[in-house]
N, C-alpha and C. Protein backbone atom coordinates (compact mmCIF):
# COMPACT_ATOMS: atom_id res chain seq x y z
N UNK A 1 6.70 -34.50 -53.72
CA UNK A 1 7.18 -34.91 -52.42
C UNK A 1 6.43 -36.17 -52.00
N UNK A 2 7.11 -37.10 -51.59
CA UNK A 2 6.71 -38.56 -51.27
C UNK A 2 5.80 -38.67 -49.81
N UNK A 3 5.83 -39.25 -49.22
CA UNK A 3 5.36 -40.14 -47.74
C UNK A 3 5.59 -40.53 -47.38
N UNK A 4 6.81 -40.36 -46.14
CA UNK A 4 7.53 -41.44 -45.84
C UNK A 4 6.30 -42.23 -44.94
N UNK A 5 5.86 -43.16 -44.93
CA UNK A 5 5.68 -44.08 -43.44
C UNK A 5 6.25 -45.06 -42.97
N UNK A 6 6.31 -45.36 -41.95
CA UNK A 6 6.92 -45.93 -40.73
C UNK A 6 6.49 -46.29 -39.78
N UNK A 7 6.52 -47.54 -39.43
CA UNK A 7 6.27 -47.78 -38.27
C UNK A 7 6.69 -47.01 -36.87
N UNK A 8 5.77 -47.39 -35.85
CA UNK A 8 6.29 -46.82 -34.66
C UNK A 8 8.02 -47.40 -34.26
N UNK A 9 7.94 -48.33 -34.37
CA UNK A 9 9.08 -49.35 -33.84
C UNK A 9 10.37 -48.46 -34.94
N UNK A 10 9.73 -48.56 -36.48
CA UNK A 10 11.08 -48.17 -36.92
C UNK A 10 11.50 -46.70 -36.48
N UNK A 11 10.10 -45.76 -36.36
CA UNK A 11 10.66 -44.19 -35.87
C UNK A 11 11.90 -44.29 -34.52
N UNK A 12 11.66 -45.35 -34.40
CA UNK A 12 11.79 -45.52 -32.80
C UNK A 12 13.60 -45.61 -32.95
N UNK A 13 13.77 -47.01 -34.19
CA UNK A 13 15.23 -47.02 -34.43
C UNK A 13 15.43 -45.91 -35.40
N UNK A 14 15.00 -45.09 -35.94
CA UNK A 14 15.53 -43.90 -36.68
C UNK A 14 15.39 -42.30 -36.52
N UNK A 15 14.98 -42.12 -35.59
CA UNK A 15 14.69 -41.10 -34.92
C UNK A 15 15.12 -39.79 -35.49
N UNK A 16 16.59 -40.26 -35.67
CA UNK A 16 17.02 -38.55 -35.94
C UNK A 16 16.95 -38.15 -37.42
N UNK A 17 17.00 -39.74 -38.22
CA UNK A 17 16.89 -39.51 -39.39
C UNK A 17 15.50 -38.78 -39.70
N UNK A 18 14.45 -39.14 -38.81
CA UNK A 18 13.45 -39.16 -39.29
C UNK A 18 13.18 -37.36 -38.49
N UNK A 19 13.42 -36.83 -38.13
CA UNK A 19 13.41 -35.64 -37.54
C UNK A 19 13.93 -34.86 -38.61
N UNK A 20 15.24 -34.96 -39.19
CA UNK A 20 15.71 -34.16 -40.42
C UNK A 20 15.08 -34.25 -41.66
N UNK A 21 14.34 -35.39 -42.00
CA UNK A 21 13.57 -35.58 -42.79
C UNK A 21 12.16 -34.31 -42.66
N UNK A 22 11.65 -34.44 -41.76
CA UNK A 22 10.73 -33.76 -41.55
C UNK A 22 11.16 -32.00 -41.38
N UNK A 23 11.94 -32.08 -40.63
CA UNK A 23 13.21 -30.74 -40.77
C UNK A 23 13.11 -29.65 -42.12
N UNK A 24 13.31 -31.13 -43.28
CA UNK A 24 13.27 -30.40 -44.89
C UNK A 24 12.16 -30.20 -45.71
N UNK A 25 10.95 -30.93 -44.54
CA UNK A 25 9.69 -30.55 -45.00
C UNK A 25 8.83 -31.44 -45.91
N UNK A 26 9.90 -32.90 -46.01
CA UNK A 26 9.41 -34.43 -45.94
C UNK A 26 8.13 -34.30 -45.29
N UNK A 27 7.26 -35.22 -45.78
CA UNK A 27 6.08 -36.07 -44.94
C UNK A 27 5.98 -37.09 -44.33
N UNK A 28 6.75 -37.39 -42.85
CA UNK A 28 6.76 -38.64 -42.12
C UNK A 28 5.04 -38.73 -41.35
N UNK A 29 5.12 -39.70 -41.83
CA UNK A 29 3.66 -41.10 -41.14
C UNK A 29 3.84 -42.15 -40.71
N UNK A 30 3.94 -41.74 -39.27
CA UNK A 30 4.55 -42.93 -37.96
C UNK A 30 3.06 -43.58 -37.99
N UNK A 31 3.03 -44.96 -38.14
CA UNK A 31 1.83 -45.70 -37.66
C UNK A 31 2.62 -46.51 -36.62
N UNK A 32 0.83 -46.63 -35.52
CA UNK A 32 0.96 -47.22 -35.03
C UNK A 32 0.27 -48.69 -34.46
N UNK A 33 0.75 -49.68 -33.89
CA UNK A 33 0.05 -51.30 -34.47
C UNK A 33 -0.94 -51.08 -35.65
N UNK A 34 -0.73 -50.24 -36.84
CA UNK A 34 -1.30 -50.30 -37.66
C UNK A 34 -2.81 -49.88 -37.93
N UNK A 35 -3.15 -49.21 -36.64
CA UNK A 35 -5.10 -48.63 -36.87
C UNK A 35 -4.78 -47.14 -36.69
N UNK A 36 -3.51 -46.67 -35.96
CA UNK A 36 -3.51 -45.00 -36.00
C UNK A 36 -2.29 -44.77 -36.44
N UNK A 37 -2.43 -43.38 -36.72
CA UNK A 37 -0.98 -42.65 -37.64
C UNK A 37 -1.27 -41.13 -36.94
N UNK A 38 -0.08 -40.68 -37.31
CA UNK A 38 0.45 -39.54 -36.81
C UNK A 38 1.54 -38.87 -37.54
N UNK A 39 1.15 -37.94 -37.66
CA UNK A 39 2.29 -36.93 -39.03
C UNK A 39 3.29 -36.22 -38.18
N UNK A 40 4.69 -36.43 -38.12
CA UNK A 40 5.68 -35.58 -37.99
C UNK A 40 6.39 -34.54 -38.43
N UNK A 41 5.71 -33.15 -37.52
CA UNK A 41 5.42 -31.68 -37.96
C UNK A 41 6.41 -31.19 -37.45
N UNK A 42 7.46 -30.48 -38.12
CA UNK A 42 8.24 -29.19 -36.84
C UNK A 42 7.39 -28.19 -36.19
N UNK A 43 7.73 -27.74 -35.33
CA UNK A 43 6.80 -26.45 -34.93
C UNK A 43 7.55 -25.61 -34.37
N UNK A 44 7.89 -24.16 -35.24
CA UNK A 44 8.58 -23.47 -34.45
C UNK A 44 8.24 -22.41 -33.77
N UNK A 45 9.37 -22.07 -33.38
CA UNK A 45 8.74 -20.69 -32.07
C UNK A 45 7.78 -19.82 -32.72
N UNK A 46 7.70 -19.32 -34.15
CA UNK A 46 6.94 -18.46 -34.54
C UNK A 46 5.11 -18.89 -34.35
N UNK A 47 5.57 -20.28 -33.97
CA UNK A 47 4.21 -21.20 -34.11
C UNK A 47 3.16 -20.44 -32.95
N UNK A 48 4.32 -20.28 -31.68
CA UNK A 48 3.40 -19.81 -30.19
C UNK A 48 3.44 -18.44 -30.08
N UNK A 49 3.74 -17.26 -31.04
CA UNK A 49 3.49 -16.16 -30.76
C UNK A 49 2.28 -15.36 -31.91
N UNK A 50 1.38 -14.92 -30.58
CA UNK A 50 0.15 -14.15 -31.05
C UNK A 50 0.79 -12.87 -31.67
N UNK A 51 0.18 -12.80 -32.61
CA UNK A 51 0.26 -11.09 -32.97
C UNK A 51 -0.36 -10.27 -32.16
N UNK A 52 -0.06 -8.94 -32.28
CA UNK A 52 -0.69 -7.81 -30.90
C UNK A 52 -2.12 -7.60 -30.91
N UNK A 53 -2.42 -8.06 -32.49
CA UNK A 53 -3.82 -7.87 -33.19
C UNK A 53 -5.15 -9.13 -32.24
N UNK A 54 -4.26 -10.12 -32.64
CA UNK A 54 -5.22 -11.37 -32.11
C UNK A 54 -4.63 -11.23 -30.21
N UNK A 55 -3.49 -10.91 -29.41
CA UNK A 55 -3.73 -11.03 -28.56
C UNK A 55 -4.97 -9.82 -27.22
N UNK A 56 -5.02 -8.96 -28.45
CA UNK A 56 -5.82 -7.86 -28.10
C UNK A 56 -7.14 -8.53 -28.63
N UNK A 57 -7.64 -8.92 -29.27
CA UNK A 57 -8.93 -9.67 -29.54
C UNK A 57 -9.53 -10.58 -28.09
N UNK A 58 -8.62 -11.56 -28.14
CA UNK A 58 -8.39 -12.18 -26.88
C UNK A 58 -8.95 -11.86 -25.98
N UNK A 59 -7.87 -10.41 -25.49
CA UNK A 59 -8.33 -10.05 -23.97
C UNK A 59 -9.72 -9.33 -24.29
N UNK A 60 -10.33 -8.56 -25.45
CA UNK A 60 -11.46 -8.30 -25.25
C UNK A 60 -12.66 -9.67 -25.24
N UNK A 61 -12.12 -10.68 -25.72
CA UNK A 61 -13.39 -11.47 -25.55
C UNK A 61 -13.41 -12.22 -23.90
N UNK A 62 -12.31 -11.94 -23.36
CA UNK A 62 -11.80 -12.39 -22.26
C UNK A 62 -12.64 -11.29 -20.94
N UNK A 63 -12.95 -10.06 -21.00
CA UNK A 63 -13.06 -9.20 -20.54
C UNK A 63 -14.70 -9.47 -21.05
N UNK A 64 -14.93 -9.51 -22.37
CA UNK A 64 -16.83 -10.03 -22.42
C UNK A 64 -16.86 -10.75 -21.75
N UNK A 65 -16.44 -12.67 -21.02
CA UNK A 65 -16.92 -12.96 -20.69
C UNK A 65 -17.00 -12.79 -18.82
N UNK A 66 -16.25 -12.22 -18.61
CA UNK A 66 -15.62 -11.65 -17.09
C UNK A 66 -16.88 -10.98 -17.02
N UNK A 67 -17.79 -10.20 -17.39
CA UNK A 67 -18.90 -8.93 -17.52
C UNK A 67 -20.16 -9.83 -17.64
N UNK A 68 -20.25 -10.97 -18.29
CA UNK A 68 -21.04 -11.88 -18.45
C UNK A 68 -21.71 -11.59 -20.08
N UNK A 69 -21.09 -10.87 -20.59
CA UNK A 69 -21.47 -10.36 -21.92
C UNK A 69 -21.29 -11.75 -23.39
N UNK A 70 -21.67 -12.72 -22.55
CA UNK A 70 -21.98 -14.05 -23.95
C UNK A 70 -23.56 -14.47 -24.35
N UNK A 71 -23.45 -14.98 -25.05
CA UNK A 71 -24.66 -15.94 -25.85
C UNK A 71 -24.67 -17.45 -25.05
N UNK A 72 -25.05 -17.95 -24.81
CA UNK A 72 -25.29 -19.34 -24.18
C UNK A 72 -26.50 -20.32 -24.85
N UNK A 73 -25.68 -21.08 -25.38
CA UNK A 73 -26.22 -22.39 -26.40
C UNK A 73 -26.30 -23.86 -25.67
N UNK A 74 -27.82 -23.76 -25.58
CA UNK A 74 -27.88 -25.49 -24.56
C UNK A 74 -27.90 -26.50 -25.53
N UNK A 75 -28.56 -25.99 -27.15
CA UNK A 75 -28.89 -26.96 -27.98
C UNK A 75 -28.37 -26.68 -29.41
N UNK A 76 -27.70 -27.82 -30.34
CA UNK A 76 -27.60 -27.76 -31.03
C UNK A 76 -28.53 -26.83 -32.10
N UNK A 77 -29.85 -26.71 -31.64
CA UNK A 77 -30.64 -25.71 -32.76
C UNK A 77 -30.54 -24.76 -32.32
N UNK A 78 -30.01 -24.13 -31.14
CA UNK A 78 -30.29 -23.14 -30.47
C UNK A 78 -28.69 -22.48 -31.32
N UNK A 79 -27.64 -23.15 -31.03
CA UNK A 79 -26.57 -23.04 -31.67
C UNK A 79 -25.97 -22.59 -32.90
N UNK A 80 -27.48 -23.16 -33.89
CA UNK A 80 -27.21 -23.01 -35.44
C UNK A 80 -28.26 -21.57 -35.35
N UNK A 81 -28.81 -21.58 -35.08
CA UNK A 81 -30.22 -20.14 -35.11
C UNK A 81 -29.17 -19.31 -34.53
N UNK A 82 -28.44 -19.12 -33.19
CA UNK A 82 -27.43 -18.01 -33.50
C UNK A 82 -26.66 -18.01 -34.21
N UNK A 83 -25.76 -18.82 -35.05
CA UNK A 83 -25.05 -18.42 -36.01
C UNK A 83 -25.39 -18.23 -36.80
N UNK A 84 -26.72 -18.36 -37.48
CA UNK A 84 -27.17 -17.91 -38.99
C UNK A 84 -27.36 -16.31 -38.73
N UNK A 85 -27.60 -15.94 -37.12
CA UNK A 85 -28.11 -14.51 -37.25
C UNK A 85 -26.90 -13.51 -37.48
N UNK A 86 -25.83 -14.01 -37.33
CA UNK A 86 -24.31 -13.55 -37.08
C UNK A 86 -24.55 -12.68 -38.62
């Protein structure tokens, strides 16, 4: 599978082509004035729904911090020394 890139200007005149392209799972790379790029991704609905698993994770870490039940990291070393203890 290739790469398409493209300018901003041309996404701009090809739009829909360039949507179906990506649609079939093409790789569009819109640049822009030439120092940034940006990949044109579908994203579908399955994209925004949590499973019951992770939205229940969630509310318990949501409910730790409501209780005040966190770790609090002022410093980068302080940061890495709790995660090594994990």
């Amino acid at each position: 599978m290739a790469v398409i890139q493209i300018t901003s200007r041309e996404f701009r005149e090809k739009q829909a082509s360039m949507f179906a392209l990506a649609d079939k799972g093409e790789l569009v790379v819109i640049r822009r004035r030439g120092k940034v790029s940006y990949m044109l991704t579908p994203v579908y609905e399955e994209d925004f729904v949590l499973s019951p698993e992770l939205e229940k994770r969630l509310e318990e870490g949501r409910r730790q911090y409501r209780e005040g039940n966190v770790t609090t990291c002022t410093t980068k070393e302080e940061l890495n020394k709790f995660l090594e203890s994990l």
